[in-house]
C-alpha atoms as a PDB file:
ATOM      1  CA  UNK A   1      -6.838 -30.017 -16.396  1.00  0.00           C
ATOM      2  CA  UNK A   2      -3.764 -28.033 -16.718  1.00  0.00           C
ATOM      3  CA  UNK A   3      -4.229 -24.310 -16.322  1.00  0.00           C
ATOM      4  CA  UNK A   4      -2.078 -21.676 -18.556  1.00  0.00           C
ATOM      5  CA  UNK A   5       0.706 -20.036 -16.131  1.00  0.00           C
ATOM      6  CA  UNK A   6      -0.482 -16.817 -17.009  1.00  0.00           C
ATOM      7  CA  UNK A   7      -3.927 -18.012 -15.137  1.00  0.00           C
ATOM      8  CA  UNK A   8      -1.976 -18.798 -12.245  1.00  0.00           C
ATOM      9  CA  UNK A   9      -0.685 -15.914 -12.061  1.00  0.00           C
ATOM     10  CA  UNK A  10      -3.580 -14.005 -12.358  1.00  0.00           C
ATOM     11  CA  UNK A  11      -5.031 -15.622  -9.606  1.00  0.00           C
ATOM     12  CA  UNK A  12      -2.494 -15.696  -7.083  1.00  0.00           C
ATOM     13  CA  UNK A  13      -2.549 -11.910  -8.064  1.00  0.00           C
ATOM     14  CA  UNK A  14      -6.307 -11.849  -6.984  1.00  0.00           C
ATOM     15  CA  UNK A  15      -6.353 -14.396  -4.109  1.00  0.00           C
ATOM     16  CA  UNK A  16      -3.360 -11.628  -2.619  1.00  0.00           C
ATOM     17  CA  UNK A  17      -5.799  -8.702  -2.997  1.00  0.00           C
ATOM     18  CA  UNK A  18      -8.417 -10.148  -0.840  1.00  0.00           C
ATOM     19  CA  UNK A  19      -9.550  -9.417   2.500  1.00  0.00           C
ATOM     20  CA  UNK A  20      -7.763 -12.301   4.653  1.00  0.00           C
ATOM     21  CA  UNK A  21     -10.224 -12.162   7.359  1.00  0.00           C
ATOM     22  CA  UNK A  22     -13.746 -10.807   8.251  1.00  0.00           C
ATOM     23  CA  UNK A  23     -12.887  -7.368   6.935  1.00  0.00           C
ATOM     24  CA  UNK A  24      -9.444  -6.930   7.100  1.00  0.00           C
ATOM     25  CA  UNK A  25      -6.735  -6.249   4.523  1.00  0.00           C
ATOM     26  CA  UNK A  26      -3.504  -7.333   4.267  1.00  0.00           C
ATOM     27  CA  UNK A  27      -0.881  -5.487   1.876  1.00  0.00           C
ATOM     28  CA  UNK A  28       2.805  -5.595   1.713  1.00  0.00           C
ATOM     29  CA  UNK A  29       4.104  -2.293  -0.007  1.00  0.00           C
ATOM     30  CA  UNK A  30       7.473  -1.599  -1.086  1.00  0.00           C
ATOM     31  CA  UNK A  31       9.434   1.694  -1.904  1.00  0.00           C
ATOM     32  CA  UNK A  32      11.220   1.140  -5.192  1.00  0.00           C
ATOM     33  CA  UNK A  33      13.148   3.443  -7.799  1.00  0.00           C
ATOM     34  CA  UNK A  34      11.943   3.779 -11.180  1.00  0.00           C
ATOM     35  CA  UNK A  35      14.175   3.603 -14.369  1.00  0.00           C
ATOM     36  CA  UNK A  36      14.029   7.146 -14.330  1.00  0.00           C
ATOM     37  CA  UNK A  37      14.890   7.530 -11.088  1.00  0.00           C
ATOM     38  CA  UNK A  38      11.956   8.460  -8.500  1.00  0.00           C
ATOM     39  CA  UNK A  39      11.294   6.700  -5.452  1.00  0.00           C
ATOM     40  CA  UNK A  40       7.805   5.476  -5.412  1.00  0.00           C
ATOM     41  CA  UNK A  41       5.605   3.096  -3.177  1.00  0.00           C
ATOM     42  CA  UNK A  42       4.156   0.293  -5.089  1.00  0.00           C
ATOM     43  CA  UNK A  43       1.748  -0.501  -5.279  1.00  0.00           C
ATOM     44  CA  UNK A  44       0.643   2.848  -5.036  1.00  0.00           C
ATOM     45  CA  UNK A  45      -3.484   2.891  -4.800  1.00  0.00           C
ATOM     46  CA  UNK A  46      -4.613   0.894  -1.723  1.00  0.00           C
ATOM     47  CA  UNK A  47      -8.392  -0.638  -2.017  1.00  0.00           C
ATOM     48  CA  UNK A  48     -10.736  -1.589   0.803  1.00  0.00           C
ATOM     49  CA  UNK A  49     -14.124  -1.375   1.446  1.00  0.00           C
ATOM     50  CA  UNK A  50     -15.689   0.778   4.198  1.00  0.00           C
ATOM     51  CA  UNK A  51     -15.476  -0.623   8.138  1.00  0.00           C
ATOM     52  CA  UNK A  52     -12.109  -2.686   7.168  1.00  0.00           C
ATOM     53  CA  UNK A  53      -9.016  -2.754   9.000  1.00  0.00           C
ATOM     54  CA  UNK A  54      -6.036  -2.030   6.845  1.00  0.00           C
ATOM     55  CA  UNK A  55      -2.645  -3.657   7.796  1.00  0.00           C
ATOM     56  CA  UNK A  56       0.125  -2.127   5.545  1.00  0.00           C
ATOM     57  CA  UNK A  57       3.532  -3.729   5.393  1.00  0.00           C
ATOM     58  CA  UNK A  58       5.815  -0.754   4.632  1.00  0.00           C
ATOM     59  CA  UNK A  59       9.434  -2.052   3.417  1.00  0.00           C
ATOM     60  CA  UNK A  60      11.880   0.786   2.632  1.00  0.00           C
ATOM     61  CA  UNK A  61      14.431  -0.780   0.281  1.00  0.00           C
ATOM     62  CA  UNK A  62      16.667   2.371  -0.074  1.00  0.00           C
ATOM     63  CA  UNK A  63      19.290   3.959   2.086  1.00  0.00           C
ATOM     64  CA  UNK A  64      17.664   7.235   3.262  1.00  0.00           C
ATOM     65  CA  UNK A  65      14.633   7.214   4.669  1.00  0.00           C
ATOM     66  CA  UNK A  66      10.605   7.603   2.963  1.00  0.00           C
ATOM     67  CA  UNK A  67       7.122   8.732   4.805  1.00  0.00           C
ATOM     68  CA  UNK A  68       4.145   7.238   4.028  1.00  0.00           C
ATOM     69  CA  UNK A  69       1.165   9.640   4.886  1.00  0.00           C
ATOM     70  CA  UNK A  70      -2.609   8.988   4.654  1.00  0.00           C
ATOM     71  CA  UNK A  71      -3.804  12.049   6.703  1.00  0.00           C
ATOM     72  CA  UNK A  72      -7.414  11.299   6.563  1.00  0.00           C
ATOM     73  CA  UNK A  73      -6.951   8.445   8.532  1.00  0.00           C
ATOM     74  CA  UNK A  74      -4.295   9.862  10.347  1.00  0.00           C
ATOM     75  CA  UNK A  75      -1.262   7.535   9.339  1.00  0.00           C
ATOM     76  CA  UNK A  76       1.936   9.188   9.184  1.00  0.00           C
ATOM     77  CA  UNK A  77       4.699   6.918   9.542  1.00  0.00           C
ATOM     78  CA  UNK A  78       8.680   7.509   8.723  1.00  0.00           C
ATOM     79  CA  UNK A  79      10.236   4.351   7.194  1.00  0.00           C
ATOM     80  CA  UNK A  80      13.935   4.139   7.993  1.00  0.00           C
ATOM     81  CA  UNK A  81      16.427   3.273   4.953  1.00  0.00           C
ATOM     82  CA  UNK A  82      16.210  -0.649   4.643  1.00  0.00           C
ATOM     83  CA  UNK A  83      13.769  -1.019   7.145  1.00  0.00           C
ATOM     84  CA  UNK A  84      10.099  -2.531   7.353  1.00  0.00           C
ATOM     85  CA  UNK A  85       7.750  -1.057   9.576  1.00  0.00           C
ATOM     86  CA  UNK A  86       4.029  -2.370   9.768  1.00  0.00           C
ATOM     87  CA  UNK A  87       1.059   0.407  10.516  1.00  0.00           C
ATOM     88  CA  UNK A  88      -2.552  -0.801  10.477  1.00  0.00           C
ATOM     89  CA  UNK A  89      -6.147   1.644  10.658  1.00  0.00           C
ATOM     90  CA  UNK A  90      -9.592   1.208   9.959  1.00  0.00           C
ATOM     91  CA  UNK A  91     -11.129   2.512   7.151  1.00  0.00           C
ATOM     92  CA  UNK A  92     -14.333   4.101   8.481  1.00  0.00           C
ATOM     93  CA  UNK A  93     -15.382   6.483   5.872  1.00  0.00           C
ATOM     94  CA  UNK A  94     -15.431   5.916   1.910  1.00  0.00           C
ATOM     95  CA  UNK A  95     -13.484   7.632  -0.741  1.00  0.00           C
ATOM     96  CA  UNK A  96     -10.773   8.810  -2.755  1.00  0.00           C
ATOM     97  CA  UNK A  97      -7.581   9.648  -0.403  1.00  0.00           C
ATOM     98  CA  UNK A  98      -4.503  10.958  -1.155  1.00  0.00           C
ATOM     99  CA  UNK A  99      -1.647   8.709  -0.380  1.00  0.00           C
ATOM    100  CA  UNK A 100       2.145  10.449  -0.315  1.00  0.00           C
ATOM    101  CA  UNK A 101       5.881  10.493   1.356  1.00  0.00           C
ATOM    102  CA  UNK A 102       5.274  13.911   3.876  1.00  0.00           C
ATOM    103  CA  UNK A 103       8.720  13.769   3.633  1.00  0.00           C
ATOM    104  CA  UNK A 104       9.630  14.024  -0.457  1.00  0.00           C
ATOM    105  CA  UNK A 105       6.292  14.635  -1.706  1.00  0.00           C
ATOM    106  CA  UNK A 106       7.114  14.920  -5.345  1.00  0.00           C
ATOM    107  CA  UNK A 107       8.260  11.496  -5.130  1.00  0.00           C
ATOM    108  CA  UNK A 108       5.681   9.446  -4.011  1.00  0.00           C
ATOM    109  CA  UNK A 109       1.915  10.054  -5.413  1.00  0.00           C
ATOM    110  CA  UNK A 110      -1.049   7.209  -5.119  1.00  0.00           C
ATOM    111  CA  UNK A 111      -4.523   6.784  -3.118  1.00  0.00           C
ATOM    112  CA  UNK A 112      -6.719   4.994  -1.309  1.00  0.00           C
ATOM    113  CA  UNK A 113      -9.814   4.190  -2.445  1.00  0.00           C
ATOM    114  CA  UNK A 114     -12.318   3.039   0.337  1.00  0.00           C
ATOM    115  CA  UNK A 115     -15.920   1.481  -1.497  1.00  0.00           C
ATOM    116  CA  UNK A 116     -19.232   1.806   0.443  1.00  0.00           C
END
């Protein structure tokens, strides 16, 4: 049976969103600029579910440099301009959390959402 490529792409889509190992997630998120011009991470809400480990692949594909800042689980990281840096935690306590660049903060806006 031949599937639709829209199906396959939908999956892949899914089969990257889930945990690759007993309770951890993996996520690769890049810092783009919109067509209007703002830096943002993307993709910008993070989901995991309570007791995961979170590794985060943090690719800065501008010149300067972008934070990415989840203070409740005390990630703070600087990504220099074209440069990748990896930061991993464990999500021990559910929620919404705010996710943002500490360093331009009216750029970069998203969340974390941690399930029970």
């Amino acid at each position: 049976m031949k599937l639709p490529a829209i199906a396959v792409g939908v999956m892949l889509c899914v089969a990257l969103a889930l945990p690759v190992a007993g309770g951890e997630i993996a996520l690769t998120v890049v810092n783009i600029e919109t067509p209007q011009g703002v830096k943002i991470w993307e993709p910008a809400s993070v989901v995991a579910k309570k007791g995961d480990t979170v590794a985060l692949k943090l690719i800065n594909r501008h010149a300067d440099e972008h934070g990415y800042e989840i203070a409740a689980f005390n990630v703070k990281e600087v990504v220099d301009g074209n440069k990748t840096k990896d930061v991993s935690f464990k999500a021990d306590k559910s929620g919404i959390f705010p996710i943002k660049c500490h360093l331009h903060p009216a750029h970069v806006v998203g969340q974390l959402l941690v399930l029970d």
